[in-house]
C-alpha atoms as a PDB file:
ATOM      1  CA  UNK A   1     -86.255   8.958   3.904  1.00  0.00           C
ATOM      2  CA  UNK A   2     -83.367   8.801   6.136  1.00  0.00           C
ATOM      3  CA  UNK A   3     -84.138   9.851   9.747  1.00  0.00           C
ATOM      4  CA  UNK A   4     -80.486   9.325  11.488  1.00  0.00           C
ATOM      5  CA  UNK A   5     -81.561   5.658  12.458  1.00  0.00           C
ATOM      6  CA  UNK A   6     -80.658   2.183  11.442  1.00  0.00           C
ATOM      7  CA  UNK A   7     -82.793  -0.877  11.619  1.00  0.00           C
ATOM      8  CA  UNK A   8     -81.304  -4.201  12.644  1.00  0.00           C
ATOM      9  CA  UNK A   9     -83.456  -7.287  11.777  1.00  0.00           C
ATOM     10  CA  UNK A  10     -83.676  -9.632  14.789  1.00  0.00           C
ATOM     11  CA  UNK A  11     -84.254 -13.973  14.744  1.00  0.00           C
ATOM     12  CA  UNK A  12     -88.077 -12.900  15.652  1.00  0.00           C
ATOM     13  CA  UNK A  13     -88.182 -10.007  13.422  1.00  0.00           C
ATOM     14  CA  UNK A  14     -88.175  -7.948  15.908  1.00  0.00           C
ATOM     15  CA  UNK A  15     -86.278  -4.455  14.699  1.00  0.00           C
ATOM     16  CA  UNK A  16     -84.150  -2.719  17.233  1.00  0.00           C
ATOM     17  CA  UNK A  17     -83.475   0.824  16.752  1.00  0.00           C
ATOM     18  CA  UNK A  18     -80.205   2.077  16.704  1.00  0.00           C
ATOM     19  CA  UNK A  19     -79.388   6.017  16.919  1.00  0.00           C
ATOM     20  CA  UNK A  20     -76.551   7.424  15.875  1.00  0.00           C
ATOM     21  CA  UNK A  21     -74.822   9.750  18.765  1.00  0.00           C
ATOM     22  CA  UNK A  22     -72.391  12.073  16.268  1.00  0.00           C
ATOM     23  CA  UNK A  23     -71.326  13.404  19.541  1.00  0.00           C
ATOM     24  CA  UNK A  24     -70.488  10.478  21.464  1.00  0.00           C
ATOM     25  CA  UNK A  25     -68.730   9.440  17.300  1.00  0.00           C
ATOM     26  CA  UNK A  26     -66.596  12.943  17.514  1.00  0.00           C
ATOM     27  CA  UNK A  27     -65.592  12.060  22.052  1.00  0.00           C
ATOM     28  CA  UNK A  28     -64.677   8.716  20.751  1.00  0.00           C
ATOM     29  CA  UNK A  29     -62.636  10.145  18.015  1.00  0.00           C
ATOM     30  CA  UNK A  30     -61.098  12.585  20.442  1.00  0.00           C
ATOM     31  CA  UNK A  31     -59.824   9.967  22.704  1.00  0.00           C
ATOM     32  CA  UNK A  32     -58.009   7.894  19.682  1.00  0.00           C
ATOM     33  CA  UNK A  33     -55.814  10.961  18.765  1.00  0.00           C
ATOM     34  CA  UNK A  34     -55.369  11.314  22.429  1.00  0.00           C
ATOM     35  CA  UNK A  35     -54.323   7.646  22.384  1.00  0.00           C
ATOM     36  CA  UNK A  36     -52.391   8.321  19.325  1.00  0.00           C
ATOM     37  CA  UNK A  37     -50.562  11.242  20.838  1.00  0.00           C
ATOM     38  CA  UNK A  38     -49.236   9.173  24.083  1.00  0.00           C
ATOM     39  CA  UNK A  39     -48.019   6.360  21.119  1.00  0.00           C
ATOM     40  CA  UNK A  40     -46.105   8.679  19.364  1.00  0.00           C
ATOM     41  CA  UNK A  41     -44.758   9.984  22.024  1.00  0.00           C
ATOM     42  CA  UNK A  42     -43.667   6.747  23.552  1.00  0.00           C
ATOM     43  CA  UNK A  43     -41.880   6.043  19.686  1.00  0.00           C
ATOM     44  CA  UNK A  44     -39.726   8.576  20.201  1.00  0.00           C
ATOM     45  CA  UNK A  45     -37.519   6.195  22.516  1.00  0.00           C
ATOM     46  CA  UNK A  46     -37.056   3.967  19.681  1.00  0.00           C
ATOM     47  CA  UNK A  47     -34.745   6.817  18.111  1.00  0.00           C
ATOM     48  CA  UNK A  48     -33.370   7.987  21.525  1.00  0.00           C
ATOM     49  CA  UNK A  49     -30.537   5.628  23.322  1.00  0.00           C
ATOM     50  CA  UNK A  50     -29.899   7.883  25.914  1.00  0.00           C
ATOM     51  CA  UNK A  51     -33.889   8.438  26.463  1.00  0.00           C
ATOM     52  CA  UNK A  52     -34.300   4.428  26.376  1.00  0.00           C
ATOM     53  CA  UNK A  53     -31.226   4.380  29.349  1.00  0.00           C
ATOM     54  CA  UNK A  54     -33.174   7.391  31.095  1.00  0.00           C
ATOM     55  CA  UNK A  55     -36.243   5.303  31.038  1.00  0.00           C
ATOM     56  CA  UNK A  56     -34.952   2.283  32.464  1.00  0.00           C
ATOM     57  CA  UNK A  57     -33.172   3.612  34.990  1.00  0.00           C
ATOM     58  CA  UNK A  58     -36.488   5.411  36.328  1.00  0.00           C
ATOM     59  CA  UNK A  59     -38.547   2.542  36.014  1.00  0.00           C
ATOM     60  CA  UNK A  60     -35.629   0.581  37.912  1.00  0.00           C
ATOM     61  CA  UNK A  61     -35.908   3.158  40.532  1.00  0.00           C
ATOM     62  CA  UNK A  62     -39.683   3.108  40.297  1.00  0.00           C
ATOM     63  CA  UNK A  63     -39.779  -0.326  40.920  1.00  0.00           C
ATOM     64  CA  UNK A  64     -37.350  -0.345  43.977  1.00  0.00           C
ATOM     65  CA  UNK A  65     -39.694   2.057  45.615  1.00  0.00           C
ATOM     66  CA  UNK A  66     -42.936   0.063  45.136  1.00  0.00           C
ATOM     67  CA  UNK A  67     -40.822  -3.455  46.363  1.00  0.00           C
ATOM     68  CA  UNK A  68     -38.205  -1.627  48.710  1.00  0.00           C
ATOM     69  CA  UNK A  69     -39.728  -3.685  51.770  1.00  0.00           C
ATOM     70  CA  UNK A  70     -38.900  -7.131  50.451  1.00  0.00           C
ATOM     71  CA  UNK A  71     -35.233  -5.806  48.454  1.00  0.00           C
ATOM     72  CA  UNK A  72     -34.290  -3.583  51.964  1.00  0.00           C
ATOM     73  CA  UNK A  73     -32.545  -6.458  54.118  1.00  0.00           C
ATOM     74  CA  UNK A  74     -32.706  -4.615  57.178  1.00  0.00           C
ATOM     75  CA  UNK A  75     -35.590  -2.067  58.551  1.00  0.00           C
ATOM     76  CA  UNK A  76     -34.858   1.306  57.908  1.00  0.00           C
ATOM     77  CA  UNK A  77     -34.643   2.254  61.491  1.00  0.00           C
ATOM     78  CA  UNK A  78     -32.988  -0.939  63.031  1.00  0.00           C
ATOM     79  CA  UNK A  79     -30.101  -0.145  65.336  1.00  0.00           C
ATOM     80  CA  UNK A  80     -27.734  -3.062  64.377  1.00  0.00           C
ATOM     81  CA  UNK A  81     -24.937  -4.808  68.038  1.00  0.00           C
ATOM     82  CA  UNK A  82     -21.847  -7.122  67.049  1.00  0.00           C
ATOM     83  CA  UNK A  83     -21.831 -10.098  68.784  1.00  0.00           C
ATOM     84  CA  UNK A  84     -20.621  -8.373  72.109  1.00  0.00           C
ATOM     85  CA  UNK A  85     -23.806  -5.765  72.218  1.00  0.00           C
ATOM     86  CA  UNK A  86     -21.950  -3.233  70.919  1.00  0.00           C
ATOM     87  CA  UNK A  87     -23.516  -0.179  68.534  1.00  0.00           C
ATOM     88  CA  UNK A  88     -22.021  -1.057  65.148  1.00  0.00           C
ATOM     89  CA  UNK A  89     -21.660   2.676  64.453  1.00  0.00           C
ATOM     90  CA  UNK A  90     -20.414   4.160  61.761  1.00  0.00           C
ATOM     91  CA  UNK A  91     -18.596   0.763  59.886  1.00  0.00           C
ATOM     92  CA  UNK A  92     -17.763   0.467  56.584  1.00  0.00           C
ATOM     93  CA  UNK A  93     -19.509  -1.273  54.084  1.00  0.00           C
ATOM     94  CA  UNK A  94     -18.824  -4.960  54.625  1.00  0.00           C
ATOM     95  CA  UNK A  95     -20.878  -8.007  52.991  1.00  0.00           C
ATOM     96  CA  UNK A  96     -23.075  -7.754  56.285  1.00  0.00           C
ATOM     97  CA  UNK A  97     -23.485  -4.371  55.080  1.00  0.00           C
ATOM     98  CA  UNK A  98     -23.251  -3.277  51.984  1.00  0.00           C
ATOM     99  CA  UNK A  99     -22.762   0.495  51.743  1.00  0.00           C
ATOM    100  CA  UNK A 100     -21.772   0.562  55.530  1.00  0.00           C
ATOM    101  CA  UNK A 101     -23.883   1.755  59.074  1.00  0.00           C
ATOM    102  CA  UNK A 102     -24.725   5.231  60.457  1.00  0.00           C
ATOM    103  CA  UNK A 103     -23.755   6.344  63.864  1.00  0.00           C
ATOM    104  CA  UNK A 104     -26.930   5.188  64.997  1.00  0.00           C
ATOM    105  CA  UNK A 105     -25.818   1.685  63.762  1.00  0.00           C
ATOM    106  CA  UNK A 106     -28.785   1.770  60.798  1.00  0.00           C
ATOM    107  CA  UNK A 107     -27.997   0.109  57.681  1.00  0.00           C
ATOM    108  CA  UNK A 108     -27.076   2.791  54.876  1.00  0.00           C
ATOM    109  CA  UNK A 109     -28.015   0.374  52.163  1.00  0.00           C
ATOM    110  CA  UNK A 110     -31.525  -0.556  53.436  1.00  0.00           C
ATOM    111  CA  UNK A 111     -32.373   2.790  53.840  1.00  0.00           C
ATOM    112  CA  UNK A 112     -31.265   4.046  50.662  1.00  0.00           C
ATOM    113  CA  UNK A 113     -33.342   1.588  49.108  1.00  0.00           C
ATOM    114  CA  UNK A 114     -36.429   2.355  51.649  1.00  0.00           C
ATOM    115  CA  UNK A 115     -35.978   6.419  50.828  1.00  0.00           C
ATOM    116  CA  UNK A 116     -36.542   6.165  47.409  1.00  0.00           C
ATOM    117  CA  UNK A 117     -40.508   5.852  47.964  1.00  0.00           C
ATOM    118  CA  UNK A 118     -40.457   9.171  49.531  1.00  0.00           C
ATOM    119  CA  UNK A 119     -38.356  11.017  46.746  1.00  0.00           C
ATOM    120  CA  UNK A 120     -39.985   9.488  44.493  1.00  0.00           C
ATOM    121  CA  UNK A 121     -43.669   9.854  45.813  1.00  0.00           C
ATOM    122  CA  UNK A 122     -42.511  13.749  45.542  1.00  0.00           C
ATOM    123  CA  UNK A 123     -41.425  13.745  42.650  1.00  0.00           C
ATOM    124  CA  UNK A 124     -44.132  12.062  40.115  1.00  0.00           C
ATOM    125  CA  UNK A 125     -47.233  13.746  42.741  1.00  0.00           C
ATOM    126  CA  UNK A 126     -45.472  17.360  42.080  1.00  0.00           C
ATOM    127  CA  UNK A 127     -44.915  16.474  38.171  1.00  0.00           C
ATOM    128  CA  UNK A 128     -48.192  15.308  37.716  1.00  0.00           C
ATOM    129  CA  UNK A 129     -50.119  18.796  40.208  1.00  0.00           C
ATOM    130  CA  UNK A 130     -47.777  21.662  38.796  1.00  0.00           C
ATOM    131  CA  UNK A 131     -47.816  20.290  34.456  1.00  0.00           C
ATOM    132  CA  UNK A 132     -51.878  19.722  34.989  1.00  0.00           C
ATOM    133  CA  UNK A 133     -52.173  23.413  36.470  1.00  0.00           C
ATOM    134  CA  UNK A 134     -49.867  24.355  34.028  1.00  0.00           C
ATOM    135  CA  UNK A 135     -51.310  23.063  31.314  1.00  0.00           C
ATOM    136  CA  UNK A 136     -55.224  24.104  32.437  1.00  0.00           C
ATOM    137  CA  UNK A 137     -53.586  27.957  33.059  1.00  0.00           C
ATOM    138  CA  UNK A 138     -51.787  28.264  29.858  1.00  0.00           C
ATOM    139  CA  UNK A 139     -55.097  26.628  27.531  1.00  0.00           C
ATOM    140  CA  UNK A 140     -57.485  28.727  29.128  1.00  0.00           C
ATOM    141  CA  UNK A 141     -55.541  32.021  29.396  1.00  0.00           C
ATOM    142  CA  UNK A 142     -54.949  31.573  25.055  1.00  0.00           C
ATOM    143  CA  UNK A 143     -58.044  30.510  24.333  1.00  0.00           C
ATOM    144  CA  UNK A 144     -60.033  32.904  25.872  1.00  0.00           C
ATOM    145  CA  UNK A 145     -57.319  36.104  25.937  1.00  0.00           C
ATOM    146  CA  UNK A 146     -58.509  39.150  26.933  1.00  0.00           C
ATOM    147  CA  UNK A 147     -58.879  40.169  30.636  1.00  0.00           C
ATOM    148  CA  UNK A 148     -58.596  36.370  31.412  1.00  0.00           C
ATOM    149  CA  UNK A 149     -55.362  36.560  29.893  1.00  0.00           C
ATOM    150  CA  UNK A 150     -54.375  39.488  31.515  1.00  0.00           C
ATOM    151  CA  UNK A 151     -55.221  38.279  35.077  1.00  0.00           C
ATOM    152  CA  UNK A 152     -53.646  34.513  35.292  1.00  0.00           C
ATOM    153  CA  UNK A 153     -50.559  36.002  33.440  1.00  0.00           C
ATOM    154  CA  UNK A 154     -50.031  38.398  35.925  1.00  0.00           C
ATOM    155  CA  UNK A 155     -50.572  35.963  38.452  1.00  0.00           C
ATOM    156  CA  UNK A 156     -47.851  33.469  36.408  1.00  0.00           C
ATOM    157  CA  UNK A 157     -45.771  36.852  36.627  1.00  0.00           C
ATOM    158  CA  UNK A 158     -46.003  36.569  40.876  1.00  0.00           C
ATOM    159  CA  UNK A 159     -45.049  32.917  40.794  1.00  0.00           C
ATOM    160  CA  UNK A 160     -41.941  33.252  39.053  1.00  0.00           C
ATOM    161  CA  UNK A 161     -40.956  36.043  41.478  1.00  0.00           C
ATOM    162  CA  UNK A 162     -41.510  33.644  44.305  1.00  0.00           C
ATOM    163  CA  UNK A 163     -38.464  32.229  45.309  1.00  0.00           C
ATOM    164  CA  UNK A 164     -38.743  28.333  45.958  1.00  0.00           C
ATOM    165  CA  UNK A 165     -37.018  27.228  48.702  1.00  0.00           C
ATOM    166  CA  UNK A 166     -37.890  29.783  50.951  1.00  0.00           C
ATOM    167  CA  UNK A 167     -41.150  29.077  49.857  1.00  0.00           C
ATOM    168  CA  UNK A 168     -41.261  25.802  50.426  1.00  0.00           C
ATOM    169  CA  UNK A 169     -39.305  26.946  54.368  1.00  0.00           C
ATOM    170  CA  UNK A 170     -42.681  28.860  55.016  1.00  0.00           C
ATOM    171  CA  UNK A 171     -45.198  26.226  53.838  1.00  0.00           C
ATOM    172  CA  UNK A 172     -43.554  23.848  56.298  1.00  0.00           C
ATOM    173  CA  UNK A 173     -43.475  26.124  59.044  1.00  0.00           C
ATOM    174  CA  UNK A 174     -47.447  26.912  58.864  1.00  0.00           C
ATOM    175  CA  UNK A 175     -48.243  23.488  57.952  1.00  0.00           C
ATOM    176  CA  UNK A 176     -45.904  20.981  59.405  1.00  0.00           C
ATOM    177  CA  UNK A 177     -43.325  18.662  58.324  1.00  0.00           C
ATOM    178  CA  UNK A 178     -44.780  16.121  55.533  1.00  0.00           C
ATOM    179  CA  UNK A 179     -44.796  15.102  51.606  1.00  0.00           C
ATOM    180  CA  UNK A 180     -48.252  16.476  51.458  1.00  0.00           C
ATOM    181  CA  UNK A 181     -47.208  20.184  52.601  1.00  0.00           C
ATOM    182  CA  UNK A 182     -43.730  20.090  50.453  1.00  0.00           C
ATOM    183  CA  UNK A 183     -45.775  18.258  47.473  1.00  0.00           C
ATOM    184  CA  UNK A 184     -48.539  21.177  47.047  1.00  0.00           C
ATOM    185  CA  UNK A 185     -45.612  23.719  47.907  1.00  0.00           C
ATOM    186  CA  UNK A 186     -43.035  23.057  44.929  1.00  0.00           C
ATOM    187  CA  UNK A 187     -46.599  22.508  42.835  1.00  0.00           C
ATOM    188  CA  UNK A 188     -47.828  25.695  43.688  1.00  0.00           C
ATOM    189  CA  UNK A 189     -44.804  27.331  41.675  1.00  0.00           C
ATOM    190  CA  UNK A 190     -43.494  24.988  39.234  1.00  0.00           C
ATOM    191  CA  UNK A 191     -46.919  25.311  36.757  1.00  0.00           C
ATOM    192  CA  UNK A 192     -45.532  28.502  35.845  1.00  0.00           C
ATOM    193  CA  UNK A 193     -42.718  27.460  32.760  1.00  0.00           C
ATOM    194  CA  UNK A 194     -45.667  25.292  32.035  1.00  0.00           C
ATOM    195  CA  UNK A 195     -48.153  27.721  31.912  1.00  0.00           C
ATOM    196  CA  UNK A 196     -45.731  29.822  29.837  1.00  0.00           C
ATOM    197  CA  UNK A 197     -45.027  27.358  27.197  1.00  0.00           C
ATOM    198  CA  UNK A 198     -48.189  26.063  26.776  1.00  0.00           C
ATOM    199  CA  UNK A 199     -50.028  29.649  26.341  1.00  0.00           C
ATOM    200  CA  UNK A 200     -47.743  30.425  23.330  1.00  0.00           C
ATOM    201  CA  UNK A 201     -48.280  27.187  21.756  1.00  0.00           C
ATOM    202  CA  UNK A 202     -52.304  27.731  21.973  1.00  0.00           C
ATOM    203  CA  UNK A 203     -51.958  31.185  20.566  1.00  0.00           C
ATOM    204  CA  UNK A 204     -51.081  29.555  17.916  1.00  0.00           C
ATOM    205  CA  UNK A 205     -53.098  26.403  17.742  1.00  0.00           C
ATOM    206  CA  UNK A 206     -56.502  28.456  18.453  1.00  0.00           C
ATOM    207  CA  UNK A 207     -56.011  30.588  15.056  1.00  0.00           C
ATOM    208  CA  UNK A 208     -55.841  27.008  13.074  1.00  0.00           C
ATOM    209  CA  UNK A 209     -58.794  26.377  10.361  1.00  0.00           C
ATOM    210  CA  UNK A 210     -60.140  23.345  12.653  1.00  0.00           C
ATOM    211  CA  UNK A 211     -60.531  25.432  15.302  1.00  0.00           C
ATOM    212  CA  UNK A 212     -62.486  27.946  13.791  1.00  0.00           C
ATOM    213  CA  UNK A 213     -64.733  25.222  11.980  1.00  0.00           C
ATOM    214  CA  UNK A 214     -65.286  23.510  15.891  1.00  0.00           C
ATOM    215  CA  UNK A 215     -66.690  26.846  17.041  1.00  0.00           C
ATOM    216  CA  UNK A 216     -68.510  27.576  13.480  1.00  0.00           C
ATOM    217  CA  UNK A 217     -70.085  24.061  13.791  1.00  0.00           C
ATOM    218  CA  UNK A 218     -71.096  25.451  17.451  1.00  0.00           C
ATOM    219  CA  UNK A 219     -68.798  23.356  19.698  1.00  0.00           C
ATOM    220  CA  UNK A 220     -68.389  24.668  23.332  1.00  0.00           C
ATOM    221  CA  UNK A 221     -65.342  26.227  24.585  1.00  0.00           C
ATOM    222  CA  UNK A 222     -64.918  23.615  26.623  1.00  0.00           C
ATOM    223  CA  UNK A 223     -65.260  20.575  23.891  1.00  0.00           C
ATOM    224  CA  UNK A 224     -62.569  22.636  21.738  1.00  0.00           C
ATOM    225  CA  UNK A 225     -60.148  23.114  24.281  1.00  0.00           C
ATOM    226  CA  UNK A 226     -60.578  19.436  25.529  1.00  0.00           C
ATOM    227  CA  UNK A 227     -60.786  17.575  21.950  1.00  0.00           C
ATOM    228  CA  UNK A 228     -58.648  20.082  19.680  1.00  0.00           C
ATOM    229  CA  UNK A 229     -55.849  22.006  21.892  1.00  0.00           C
ATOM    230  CA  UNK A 230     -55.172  19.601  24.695  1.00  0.00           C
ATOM    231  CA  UNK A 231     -54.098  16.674  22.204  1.00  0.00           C
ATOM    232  CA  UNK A 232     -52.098  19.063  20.335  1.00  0.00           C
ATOM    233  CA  UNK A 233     -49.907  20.164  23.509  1.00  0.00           C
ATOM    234  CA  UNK A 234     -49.447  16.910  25.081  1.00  0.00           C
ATOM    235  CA  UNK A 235     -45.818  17.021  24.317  1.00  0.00           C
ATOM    236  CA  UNK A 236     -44.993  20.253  26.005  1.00  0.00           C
ATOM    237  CA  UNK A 237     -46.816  18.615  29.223  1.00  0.00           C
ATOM    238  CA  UNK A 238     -45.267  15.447  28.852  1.00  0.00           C
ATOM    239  CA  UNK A 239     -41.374  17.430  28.318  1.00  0.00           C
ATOM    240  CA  UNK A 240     -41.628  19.666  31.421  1.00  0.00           C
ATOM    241  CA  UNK A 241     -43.620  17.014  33.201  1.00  0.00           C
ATOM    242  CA  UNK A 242     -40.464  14.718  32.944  1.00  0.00           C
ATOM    243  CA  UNK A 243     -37.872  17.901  33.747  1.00  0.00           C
ATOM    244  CA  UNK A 244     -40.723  18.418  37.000  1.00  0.00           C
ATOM    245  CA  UNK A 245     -39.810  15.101  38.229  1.00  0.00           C
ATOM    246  CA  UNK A 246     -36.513  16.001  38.456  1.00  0.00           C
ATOM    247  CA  UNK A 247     -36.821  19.389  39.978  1.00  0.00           C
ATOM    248  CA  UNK A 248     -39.507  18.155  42.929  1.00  0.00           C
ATOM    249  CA  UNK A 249     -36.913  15.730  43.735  1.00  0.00           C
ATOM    250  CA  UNK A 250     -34.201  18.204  43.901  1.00  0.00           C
ATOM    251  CA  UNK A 251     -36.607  20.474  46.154  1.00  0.00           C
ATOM    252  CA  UNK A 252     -37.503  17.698  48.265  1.00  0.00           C
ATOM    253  CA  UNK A 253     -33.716  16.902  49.001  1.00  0.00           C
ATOM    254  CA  UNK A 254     -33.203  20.476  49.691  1.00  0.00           C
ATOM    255  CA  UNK A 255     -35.567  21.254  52.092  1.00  0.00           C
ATOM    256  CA  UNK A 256     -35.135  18.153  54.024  1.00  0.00           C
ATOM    257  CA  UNK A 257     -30.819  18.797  53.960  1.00  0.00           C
ATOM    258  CA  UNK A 258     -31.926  21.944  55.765  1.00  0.00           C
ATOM    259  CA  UNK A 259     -34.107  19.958  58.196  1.00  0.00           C
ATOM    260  CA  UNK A 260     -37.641  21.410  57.014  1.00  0.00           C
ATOM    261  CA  UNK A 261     -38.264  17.565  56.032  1.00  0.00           C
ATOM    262  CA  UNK A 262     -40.500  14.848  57.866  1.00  0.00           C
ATOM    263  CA  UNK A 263     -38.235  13.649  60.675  1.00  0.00           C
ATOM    264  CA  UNK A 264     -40.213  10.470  60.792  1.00  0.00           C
ATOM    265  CA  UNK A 265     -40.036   9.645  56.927  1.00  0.00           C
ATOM    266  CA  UNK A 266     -36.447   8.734  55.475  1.00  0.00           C
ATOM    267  CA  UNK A 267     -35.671   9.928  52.272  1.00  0.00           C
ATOM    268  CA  UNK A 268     -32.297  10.682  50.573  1.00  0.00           C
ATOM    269  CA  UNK A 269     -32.029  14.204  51.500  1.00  0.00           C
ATOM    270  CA  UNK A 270     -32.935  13.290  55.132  1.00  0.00           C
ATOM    271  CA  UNK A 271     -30.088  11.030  55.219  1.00  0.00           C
ATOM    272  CA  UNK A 272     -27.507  13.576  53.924  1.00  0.00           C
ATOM    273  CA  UNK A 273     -28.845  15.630  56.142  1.00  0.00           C
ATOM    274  CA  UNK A 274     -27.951  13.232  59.270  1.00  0.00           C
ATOM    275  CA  UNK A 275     -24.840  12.560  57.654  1.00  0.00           C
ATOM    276  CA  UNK A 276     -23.866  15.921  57.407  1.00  0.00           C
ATOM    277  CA  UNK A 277     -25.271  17.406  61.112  1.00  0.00           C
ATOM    278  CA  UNK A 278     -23.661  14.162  62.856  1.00  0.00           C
ATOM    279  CA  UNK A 279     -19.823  15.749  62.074  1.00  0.00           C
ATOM    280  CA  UNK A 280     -19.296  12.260  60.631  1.00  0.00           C
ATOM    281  CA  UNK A 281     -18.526  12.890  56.314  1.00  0.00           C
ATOM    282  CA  UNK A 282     -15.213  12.993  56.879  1.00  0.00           C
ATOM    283  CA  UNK A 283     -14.518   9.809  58.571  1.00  0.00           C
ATOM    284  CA  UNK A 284     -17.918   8.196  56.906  1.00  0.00           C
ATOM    285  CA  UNK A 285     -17.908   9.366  53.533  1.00  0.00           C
ATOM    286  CA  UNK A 286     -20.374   6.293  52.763  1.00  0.00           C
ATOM    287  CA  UNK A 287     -22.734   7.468  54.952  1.00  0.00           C
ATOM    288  CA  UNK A 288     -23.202  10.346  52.056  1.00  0.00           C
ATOM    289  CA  UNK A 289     -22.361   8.824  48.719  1.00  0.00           C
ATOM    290  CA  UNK A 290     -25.115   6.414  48.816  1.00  0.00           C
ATOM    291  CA  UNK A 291     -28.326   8.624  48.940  1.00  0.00           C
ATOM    292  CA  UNK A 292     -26.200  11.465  46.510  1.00  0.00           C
ATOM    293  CA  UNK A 293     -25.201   8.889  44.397  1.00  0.00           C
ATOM    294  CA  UNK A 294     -29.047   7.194  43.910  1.00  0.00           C
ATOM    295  CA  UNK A 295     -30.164  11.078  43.767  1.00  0.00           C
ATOM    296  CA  UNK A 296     -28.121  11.902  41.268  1.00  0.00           C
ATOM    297  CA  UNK A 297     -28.562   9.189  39.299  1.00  0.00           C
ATOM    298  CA  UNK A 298     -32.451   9.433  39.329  1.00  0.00           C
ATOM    299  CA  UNK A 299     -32.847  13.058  38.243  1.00  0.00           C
ATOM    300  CA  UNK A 300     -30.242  12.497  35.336  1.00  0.00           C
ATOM    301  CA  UNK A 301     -32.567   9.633  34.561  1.00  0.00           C
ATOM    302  CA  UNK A 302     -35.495  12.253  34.416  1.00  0.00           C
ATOM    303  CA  UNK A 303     -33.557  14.582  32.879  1.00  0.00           C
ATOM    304  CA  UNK A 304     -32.945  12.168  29.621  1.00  0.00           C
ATOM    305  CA  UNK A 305     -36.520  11.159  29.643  1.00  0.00           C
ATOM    306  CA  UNK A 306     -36.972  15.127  28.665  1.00  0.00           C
ATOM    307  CA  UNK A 307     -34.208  14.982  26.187  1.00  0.00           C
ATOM    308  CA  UNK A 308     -35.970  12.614  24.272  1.00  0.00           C
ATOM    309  CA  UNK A 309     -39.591  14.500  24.612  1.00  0.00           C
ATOM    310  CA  UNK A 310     -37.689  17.758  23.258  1.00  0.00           C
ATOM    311  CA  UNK A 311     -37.512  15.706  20.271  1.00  0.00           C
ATOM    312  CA  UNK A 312     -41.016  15.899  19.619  1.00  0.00           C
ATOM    313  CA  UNK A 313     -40.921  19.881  20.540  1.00  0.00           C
ATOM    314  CA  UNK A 314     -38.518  20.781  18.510  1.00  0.00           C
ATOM    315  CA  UNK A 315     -38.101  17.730  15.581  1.00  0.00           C
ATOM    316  CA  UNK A 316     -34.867  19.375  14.350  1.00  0.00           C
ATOM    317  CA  UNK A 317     -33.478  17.865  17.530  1.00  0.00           C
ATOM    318  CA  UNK A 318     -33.854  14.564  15.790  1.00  0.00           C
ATOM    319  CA  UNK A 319     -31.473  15.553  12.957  1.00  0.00           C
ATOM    320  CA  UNK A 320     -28.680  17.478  14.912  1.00  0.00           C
ATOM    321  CA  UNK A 321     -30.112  20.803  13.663  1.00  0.00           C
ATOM    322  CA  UNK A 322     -30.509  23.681  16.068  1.00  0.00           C
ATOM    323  CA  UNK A 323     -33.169  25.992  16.678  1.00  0.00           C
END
């Protein structure tokens, strides 16, 4: 008779039993189709020229940020003199400087480069917070409906009547000035859409014949929600996760242009902010350009990343079809 077990015959005959875990068979297989899932995803740039451009650029930008130290020539904050101790305020970009000085005499290049970190550190940290909430709201408010439902819905309901930026305004002002505070602010609203998309998508899901065999075959709420929905809305989270990126580091630009942002940390909206409260954009428009220019450029990066994930959403992207 079969017991579950398997025998294995050792050089001293010594038999080692060997149980069979269908449990730890069924995480295991759980993981490959999340593994699978990320894969497929990732194929999508193969189709997607403008995602593959998207992605490059990010990863260029990522990739500044982490080495900005060594590619920055100049310390953010270094006041630069000519050779007759004079503040070398406000020139225009020459080969010792390449997109020009401040009127603090700072170089506009090595700072751009240096700010990235910061925008970026926003960015990815509020992507990654607000599509996880998102994505744990929206699951848990389909699968288990009801008053559950009702309550984190209405809840959704009260952050999407919560304006952001003045939000984000008040959140400084308690806390103070800092990535952490402005990174759980814009977090703290942006799981909404998330939360939205994904509960519609698990309405559906939940009502699926392997769902109802996982809960027949007595699988806990949790293990179905974990193994059997979460795979199956990965590319929701990864599409708004990529449009999040994007929008944190629009937020993060905004509220430091206003001068809610950490005066000691340099970031691109910090320096349009000193560009714009030094009276100077009009004799120094490449005090501005720079950081707009790299801030632009990133969140159109982010924003084509998305494109291509909507392909996965909504395949009759991939064929020129509409909705």
């Amino acid at each position: 008779m079969s017991d579950g077990t398997s025998t294995k015959q050792g050089p001293n005959a010594e038999v080692e039993t060997i149980k069979r875990h269908p449990r730890h068979q069924e995480d295991r297989s759980s993981v490959d189709r999340v593994k699978t899932r990320i894969l497929d995803n990732i194929d999508v740039f193969k189709n997607q020229p403008l995602g593959q451009v998207g992605a490059v650029i990010l990863i260029g930008f990522v990739l500044v940020a982490i080495f900005g130290d060594l590619i920055a020539p100049y310390e953010a904050g270094e006041r630069h003199y000519d050779s007759q101790q004079s503040l070398k305020a406000l020139e225009s970009p020459s080969s010792d400087h390449l997109f020009g000085t401040t009127a603090q005499g700072r170089d506009i290049f090595s700072q751009t480069v240096i700010s990235a970190r910061a925008s970026l550190i926003v960015g990815f940290f509020t992507a990654l917070l607000s599509v996880g909430l998102g994505t744990i709201v929206g699951i848990v408010s389909a699968y288990y409906g009801g008053r559950t439902d009702d309550v984190l819905m209405r809840v959704t309901d009260i952050a999407y009547g919560i304006p952001l930026i003045p939000f984000l305004i008040v959140i400084v002002i308690i806390f103070r000035p800092g990535l952490i505070p402005i990174i759980i602010g814009i977090s703290l609203l942006m799981w909404r859409s998330t939360a939205r998309v994904i509960r519609s998508q698990v309405l559906s899901l939940k009502e699926r014949p392997y769902i109802e065999s996982a809960e027949s075959a007595g699988a806990s709420n949790y293990r179905i929600m974990r193994h059997h929905l979460l795979p199956n809305v990965l590319p929701l989270a990864y599409l708004y996760g990529a449009f999040a990126i994007g929008t944190g580091i629009i937020a993060e630009a905004s509220i430091s242009f206003l001068g809610f942002g950490d005066p000691e940390l340099i970031s691109w909206g910090e320096m349009i902010h000193l560009a714009y409260t030094s009276g100077a954009l009009r004799e120094a428009w490449w005090w501005a350009i720079a950081p707009s220019i790299a801030l632009s450029v990133t969140v159109m990066a982010a924003f084509l990343i998305a494109r291509a994930y909507e392909t996965v959403v909504n395949p009759d992207l991939q064929t020129g079809e509409e909705f």
